[in-house]
PDB file of N, CA and C in Angstrom:
ATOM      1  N   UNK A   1     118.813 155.509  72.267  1.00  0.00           N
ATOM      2  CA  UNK A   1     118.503 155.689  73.662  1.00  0.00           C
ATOM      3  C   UNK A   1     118.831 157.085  74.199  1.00  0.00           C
ATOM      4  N   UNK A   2     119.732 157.960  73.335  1.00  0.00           N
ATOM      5  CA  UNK A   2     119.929 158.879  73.749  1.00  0.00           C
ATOM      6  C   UNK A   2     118.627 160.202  74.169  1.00  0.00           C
ATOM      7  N   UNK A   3     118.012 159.672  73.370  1.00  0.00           N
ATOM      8  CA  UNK A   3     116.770 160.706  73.373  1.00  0.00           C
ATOM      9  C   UNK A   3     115.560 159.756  74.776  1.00  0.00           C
ATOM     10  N   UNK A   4     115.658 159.101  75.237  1.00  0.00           N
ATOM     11  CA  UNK A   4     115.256 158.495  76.448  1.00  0.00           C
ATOM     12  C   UNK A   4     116.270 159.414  77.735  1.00  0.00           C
ATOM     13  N   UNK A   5     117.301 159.016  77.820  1.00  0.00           N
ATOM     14  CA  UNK A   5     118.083 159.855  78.532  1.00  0.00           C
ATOM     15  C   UNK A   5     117.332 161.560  78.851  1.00  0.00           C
ATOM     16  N   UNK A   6     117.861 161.785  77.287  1.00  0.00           N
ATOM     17  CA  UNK A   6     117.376 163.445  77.767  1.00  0.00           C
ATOM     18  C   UNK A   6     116.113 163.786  78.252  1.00  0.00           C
ATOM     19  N   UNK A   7     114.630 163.028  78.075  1.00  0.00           N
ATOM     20  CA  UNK A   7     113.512 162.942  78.312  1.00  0.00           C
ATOM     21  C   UNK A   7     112.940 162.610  79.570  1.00  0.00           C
ATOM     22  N   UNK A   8     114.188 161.711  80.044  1.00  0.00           N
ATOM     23  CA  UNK A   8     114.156 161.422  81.552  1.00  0.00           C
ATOM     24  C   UNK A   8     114.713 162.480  82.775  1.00  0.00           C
ATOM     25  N   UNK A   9     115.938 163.134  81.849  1.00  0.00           N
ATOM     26  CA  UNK A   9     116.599 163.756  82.580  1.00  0.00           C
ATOM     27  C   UNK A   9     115.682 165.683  82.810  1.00  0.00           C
ATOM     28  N   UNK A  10     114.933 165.524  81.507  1.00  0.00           N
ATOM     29  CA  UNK A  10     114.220 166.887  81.469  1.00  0.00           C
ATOM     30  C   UNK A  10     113.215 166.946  81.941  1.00  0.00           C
ATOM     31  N   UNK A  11     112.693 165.696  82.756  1.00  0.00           N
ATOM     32  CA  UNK A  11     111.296 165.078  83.853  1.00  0.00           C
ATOM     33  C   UNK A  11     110.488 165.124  82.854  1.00  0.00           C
ATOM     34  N   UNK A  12     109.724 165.243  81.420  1.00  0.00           N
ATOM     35  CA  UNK A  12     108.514 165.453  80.778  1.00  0.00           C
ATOM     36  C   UNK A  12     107.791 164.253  81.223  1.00  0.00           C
ATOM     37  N   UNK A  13     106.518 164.948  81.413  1.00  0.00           N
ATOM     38  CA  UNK A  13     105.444 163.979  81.477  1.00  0.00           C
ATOM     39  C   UNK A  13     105.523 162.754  80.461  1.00  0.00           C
ATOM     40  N   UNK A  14     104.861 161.483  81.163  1.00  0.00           N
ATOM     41  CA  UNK A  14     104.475 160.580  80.042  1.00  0.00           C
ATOM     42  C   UNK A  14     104.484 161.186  78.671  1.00  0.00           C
ATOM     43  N   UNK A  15     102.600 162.048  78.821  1.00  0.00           N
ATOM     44  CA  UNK A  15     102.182 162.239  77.252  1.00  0.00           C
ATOM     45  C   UNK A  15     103.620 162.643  76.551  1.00  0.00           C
ATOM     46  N   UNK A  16     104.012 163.921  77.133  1.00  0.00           N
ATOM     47  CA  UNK A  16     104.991 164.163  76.648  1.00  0.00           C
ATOM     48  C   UNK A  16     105.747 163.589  76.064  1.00  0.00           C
ATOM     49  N   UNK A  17     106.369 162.225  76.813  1.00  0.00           N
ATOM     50  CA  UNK A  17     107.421 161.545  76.522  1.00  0.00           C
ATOM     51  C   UNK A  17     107.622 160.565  75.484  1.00  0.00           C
ATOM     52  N   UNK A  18     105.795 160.004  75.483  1.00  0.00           N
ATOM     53  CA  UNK A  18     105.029 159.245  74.765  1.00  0.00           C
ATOM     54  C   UNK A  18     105.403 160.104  73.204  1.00  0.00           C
ATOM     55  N   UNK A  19     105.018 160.580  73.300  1.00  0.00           N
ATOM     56  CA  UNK A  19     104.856 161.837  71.404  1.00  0.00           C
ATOM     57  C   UNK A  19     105.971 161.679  71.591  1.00  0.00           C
ATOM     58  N   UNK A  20     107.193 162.274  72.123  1.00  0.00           N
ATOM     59  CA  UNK A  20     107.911 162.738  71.550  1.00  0.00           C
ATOM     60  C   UNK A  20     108.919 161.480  70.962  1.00  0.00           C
ATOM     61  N   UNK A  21     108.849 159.971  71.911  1.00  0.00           N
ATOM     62  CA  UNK A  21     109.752 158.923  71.380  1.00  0.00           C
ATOM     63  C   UNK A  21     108.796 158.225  70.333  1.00  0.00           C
ATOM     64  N   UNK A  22     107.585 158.628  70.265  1.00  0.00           N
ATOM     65  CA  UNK A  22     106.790 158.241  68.556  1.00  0.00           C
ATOM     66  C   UNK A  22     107.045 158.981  67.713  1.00  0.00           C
ATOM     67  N   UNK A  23     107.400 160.317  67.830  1.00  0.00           N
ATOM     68  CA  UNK A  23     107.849 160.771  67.067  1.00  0.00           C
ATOM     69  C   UNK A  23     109.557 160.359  66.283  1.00  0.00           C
ATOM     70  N   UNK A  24     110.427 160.719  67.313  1.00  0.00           N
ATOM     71  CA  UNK A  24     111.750 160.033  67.032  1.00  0.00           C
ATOM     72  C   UNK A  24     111.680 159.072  66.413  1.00  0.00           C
ATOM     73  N   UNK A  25     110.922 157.969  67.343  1.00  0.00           N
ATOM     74  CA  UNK A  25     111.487 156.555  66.186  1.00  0.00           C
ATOM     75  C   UNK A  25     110.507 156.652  65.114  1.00  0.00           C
ATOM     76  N   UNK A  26     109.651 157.117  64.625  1.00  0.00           N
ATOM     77  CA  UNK A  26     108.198 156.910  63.321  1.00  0.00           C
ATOM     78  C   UNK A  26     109.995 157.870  62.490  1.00  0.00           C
ATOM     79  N   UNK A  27     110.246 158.854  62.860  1.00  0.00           N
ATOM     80  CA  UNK A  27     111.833 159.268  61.689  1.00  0.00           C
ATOM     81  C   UNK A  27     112.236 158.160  61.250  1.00  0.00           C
ATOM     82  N   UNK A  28     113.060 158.033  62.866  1.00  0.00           N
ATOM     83  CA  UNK A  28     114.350 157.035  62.644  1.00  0.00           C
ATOM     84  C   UNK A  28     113.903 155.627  61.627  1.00  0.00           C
ATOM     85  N   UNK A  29     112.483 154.752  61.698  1.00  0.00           N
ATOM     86  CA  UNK A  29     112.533 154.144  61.520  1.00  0.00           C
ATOM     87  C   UNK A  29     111.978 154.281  60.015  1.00  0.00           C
ATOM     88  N   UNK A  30     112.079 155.332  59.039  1.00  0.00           N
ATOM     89  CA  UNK A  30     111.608 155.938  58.225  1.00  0.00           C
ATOM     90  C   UNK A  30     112.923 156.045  57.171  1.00  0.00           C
ATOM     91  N   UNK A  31     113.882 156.328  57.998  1.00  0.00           N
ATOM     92  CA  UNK A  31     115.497 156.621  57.454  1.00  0.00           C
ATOM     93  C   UNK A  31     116.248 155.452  57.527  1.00  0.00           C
ATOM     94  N   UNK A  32     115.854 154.611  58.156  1.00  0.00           N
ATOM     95  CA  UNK A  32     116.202 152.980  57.956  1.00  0.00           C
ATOM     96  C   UNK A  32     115.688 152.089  56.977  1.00  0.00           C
ATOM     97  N   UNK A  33     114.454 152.409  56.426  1.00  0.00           N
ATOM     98  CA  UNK A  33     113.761 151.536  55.767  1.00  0.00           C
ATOM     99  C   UNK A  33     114.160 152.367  54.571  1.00  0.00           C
ATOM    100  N   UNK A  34     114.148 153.455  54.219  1.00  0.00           N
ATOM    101  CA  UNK A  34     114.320 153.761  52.773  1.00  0.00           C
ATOM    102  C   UNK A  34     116.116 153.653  52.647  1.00  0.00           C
ATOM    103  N   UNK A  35     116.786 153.645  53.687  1.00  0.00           N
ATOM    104  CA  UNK A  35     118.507 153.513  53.134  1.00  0.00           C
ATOM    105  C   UNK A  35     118.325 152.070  53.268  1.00  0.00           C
ATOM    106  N   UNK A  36     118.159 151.046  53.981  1.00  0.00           N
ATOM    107  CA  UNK A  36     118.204 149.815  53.479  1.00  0.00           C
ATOM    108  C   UNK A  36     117.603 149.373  52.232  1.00  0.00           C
ATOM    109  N   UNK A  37     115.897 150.104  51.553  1.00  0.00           N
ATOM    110  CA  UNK A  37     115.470 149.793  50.021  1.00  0.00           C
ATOM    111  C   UNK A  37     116.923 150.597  49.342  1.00  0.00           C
ATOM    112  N   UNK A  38     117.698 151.662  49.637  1.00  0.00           N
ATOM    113  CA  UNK A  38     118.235 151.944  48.582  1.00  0.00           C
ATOM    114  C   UNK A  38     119.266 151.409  48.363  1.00  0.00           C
ATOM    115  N   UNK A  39     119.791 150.338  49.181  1.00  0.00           N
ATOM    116  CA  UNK A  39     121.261 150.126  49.619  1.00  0.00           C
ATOM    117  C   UNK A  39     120.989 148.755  48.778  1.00  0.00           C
ATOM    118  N   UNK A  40     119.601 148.169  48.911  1.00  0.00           N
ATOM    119  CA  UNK A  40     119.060 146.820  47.853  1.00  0.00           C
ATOM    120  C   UNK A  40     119.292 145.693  49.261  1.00  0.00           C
ATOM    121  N   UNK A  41     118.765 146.202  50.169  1.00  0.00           N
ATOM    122  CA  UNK A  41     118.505 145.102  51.407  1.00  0.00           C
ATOM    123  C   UNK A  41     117.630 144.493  51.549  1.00  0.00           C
ATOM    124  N   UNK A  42     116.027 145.073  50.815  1.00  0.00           N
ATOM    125  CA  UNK A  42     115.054 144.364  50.494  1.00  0.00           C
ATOM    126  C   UNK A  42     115.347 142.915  49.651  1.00  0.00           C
ATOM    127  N   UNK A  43     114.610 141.675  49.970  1.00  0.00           N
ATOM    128  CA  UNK A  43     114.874 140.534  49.638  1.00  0.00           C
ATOM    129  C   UNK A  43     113.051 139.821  49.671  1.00  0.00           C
ATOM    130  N   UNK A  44     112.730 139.001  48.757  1.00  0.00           N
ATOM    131  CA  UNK A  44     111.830 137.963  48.968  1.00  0.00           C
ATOM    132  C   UNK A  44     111.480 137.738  49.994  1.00  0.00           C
ATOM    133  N   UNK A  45     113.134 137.431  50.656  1.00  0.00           N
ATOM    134  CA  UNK A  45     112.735 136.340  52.138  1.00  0.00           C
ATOM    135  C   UNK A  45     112.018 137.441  53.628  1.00  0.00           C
ATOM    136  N   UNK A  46     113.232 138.576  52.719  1.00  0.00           N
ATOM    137  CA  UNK A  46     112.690 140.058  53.853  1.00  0.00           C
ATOM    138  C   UNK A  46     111.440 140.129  53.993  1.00  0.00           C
ATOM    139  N   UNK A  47     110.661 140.113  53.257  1.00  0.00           N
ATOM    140  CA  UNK A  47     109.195 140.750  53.199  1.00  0.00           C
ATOM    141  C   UNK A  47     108.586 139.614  53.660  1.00  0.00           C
ATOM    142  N   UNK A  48     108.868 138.368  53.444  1.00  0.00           N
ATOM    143  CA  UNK A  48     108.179 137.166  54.158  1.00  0.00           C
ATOM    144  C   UNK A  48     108.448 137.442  55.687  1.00  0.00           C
ATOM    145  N   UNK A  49     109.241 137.535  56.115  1.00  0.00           N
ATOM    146  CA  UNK A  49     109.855 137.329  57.696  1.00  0.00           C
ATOM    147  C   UNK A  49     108.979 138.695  57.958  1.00  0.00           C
ATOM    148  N   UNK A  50     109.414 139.904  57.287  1.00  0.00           N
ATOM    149  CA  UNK A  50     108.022 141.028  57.891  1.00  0.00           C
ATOM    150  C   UNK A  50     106.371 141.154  58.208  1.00  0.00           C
ATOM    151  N   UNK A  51     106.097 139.861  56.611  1.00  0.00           N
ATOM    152  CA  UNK A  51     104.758 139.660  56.784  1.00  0.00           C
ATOM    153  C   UNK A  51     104.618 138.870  58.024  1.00  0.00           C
ATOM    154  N   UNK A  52     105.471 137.697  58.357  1.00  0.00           N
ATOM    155  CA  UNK A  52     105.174 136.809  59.403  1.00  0.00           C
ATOM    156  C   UNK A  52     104.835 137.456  61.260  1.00  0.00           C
ATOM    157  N   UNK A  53     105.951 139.022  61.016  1.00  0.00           N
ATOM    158  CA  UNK A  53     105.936 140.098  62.209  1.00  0.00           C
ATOM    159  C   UNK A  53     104.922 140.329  62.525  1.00  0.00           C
ATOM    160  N   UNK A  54     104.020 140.857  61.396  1.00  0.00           N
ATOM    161  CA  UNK A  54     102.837 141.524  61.392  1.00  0.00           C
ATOM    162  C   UNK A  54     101.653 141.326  62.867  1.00  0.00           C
ATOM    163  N   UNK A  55     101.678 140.070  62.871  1.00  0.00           N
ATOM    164  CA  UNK A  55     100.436 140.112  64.044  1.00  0.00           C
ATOM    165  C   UNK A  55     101.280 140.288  65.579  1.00  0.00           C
ATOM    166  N   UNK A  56     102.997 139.953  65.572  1.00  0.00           N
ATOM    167  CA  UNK A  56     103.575 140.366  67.056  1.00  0.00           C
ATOM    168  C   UNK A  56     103.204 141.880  66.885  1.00  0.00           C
ATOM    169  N   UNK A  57     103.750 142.493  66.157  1.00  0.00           N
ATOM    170  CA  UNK A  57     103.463 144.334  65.685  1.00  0.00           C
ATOM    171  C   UNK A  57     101.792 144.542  66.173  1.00  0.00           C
ATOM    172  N   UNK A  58     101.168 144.088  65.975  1.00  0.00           N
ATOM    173  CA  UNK A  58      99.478 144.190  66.427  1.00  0.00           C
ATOM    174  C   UNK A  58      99.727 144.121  67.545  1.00  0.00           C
ATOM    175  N   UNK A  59      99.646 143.188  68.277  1.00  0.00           N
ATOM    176  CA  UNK A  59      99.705 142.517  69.638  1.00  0.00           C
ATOM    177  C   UNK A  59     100.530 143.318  70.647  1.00  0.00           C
ATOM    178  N   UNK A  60     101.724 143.883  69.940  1.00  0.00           N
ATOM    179  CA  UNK A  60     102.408 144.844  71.177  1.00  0.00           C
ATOM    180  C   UNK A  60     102.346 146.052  71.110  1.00  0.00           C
ATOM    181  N   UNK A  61     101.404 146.401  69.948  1.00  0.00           N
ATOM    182  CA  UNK A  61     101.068 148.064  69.510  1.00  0.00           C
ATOM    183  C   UNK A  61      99.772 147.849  70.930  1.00  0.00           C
ATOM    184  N   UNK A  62      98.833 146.585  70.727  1.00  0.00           N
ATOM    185  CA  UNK A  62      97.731 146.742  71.624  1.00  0.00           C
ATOM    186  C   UNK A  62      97.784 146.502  73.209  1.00  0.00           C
ATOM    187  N   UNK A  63      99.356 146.267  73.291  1.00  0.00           N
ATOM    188  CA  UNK A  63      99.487 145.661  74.907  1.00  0.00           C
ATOM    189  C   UNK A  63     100.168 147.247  75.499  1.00  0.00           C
ATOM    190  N   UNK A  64     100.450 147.757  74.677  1.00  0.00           N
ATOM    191  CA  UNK A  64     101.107 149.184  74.482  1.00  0.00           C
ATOM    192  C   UNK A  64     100.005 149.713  74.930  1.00  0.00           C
ATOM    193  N   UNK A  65      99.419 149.933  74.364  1.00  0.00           N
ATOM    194  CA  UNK A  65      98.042 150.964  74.612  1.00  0.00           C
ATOM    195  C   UNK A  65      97.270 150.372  75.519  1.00  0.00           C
ATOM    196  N   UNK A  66      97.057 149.518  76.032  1.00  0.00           N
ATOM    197  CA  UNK A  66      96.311 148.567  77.614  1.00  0.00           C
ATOM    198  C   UNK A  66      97.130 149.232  78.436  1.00  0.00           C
ATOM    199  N   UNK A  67      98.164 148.984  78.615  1.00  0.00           N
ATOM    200  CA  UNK A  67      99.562 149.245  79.484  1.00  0.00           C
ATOM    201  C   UNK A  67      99.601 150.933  79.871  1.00  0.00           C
ATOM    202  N   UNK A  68      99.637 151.236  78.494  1.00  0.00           N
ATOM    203  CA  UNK A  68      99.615 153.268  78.922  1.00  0.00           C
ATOM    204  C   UNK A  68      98.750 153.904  79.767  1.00  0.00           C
ATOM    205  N   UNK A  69      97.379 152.856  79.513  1.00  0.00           N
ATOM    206  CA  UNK A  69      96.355 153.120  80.418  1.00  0.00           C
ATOM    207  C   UNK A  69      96.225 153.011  81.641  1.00  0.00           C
ATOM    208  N   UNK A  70      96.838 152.110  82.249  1.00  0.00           N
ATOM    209  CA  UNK A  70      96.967 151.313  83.196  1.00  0.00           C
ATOM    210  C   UNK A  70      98.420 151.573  84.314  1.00  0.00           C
ATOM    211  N   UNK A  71      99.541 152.578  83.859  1.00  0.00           N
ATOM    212  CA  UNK A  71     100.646 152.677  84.894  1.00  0.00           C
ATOM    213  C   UNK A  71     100.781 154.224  85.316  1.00  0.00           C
ATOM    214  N   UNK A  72     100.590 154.229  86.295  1.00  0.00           N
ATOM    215  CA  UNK A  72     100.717 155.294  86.889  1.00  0.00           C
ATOM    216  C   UNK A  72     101.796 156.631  86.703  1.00  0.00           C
ATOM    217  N   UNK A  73     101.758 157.618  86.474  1.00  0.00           N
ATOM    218  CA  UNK A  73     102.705 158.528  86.326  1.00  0.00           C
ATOM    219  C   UNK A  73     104.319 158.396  87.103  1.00  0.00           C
ATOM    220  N   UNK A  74     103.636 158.441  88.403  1.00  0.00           N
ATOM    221  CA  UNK A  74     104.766 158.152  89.168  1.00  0.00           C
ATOM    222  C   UNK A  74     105.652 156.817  89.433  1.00  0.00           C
ATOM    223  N   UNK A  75     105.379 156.101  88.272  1.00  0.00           N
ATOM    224  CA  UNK A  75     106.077 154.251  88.018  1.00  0.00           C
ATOM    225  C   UNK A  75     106.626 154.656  86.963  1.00  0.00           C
ATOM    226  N   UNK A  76     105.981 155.563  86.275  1.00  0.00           N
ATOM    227  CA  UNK A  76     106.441 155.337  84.766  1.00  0.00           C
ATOM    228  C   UNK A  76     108.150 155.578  84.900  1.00  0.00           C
ATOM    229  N   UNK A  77     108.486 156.556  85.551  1.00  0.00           N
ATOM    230  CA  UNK A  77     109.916 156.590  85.465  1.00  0.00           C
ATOM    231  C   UNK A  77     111.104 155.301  85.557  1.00  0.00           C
ATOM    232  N   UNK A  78     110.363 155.094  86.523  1.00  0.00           N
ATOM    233  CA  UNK A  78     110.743 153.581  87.606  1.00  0.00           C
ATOM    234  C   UNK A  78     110.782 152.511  86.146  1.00  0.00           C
ATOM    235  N   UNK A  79     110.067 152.357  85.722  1.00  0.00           N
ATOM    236  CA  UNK A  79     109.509 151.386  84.789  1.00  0.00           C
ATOM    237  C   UNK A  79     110.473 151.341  83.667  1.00  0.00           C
ATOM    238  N   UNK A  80     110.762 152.748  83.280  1.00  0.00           N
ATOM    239  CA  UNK A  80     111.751 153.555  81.810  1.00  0.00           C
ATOM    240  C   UNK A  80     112.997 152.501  82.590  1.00  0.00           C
ATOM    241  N   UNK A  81     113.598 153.190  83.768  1.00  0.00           N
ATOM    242  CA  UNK A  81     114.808 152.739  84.336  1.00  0.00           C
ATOM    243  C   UNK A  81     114.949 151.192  84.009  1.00  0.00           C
ATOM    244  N   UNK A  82     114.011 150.329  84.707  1.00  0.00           N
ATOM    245  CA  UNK A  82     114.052 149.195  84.676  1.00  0.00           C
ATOM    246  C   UNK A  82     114.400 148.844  83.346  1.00  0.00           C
ATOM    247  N   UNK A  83     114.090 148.998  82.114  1.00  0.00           N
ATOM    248  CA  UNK A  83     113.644 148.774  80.821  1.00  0.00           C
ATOM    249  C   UNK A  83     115.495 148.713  80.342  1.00  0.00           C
ATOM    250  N   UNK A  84     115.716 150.225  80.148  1.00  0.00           N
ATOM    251  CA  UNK A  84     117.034 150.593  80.453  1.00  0.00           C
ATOM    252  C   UNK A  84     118.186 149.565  80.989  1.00  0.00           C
ATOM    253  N   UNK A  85     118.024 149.962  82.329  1.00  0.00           N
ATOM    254  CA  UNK A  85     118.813 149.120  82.756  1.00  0.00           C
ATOM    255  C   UNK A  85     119.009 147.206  82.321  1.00  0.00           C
ATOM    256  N   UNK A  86     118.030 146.689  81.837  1.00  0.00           N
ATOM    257  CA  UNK A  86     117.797 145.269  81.456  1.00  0.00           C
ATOM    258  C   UNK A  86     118.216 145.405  80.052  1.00  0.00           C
ATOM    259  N   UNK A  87     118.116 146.283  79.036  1.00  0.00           N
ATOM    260  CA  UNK A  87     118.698 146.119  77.682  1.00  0.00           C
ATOM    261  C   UNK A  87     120.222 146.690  77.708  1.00  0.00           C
ATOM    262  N   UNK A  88     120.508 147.195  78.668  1.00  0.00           N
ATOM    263  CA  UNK A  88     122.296 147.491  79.025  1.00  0.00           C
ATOM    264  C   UNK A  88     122.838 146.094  78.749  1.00  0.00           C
ATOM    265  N   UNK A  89     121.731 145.418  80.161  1.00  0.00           N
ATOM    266  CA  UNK A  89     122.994 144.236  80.822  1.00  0.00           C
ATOM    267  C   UNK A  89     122.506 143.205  78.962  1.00  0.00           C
ATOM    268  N   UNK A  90     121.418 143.011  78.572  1.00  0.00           N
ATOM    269  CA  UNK A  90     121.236 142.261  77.479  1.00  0.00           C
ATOM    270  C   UNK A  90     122.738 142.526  76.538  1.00  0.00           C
ATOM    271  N   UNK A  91     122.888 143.681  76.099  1.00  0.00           N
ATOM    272  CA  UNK A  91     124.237 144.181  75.346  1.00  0.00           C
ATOM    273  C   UNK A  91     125.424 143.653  75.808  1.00  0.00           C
ATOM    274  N   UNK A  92     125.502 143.039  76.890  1.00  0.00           N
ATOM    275  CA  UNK A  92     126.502 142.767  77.859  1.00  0.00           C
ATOM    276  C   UNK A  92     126.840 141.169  77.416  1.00  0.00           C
ATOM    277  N   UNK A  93     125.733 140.921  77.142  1.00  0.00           N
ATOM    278  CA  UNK A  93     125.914 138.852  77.059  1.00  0.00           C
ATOM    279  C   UNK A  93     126.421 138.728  75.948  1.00  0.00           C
ATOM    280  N   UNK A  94     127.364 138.004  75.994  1.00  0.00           N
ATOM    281  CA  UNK A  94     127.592 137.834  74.329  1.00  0.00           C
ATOM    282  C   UNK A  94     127.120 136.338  73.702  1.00  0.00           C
ATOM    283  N   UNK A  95     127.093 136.760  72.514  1.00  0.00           N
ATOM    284  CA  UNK A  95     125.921 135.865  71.398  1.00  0.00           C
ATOM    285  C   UNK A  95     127.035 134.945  71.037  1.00  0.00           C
ATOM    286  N   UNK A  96     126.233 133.553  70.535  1.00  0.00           N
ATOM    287  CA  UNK A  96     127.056 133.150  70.116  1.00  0.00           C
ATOM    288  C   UNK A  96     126.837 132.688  69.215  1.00  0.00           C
ATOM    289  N   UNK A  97     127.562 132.229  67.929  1.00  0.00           N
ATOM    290  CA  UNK A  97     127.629 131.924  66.670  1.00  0.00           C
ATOM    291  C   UNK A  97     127.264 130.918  66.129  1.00  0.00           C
ATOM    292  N   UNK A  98     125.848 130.232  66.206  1.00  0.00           N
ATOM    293  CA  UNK A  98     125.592 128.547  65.586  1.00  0.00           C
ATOM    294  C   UNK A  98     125.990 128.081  63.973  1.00  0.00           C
ATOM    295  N   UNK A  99     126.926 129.366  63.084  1.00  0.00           N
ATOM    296  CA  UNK A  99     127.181 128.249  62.201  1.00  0.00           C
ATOM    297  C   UNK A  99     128.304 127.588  62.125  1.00  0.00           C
TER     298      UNK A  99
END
């Protein structure tokens, strides 16, 4: 989130903001997937539960791109905040343990 912060705080436009947190996470999530294959986190069951992802991953790549189209410059900030602020308080609840 840190790189949300600075992006907010440096006003860049959407597009801007757009590239630059596809960029970040297409890394980040690049340096996760090959240290978890190397670490031997890949599993059978892994790749099942990923294949099963596959069509939410469609569906919110395409509600993504409806959505970009559709919110105004001057919400978008508003919108970041909201987002923000709701995965804070989520961090906040604590989970609890069903086994």
């Amino acid at each position: 989130m840190p790189v949300v912060v600075y992006g907010t705080l440096r006003r860049w436009n959407p597009d801007r903001f757009r590239g630059t947190l596809q960029a970040h996470f297409l890394v980040s999530g690049i340096l996760v997937v090959t240290g978890h294959a190397l670490g031997g986190l890949w599993t059978a069951d892994s790749l099942i539960l990923y294949a099963y992802s596959i069509p939410a991953i469609l569906l919110a790549t395409g509600l993504g791109m409806f959505m970009n189209k559709r919110i105004p410059a001057k919400k978008f900030e508003s919108y970041l905040f909201f987002i923000i602020i709701a995965l804070g308080v989520l961090l906040l609840i604590p989970m609890t343990d069903n086994q």
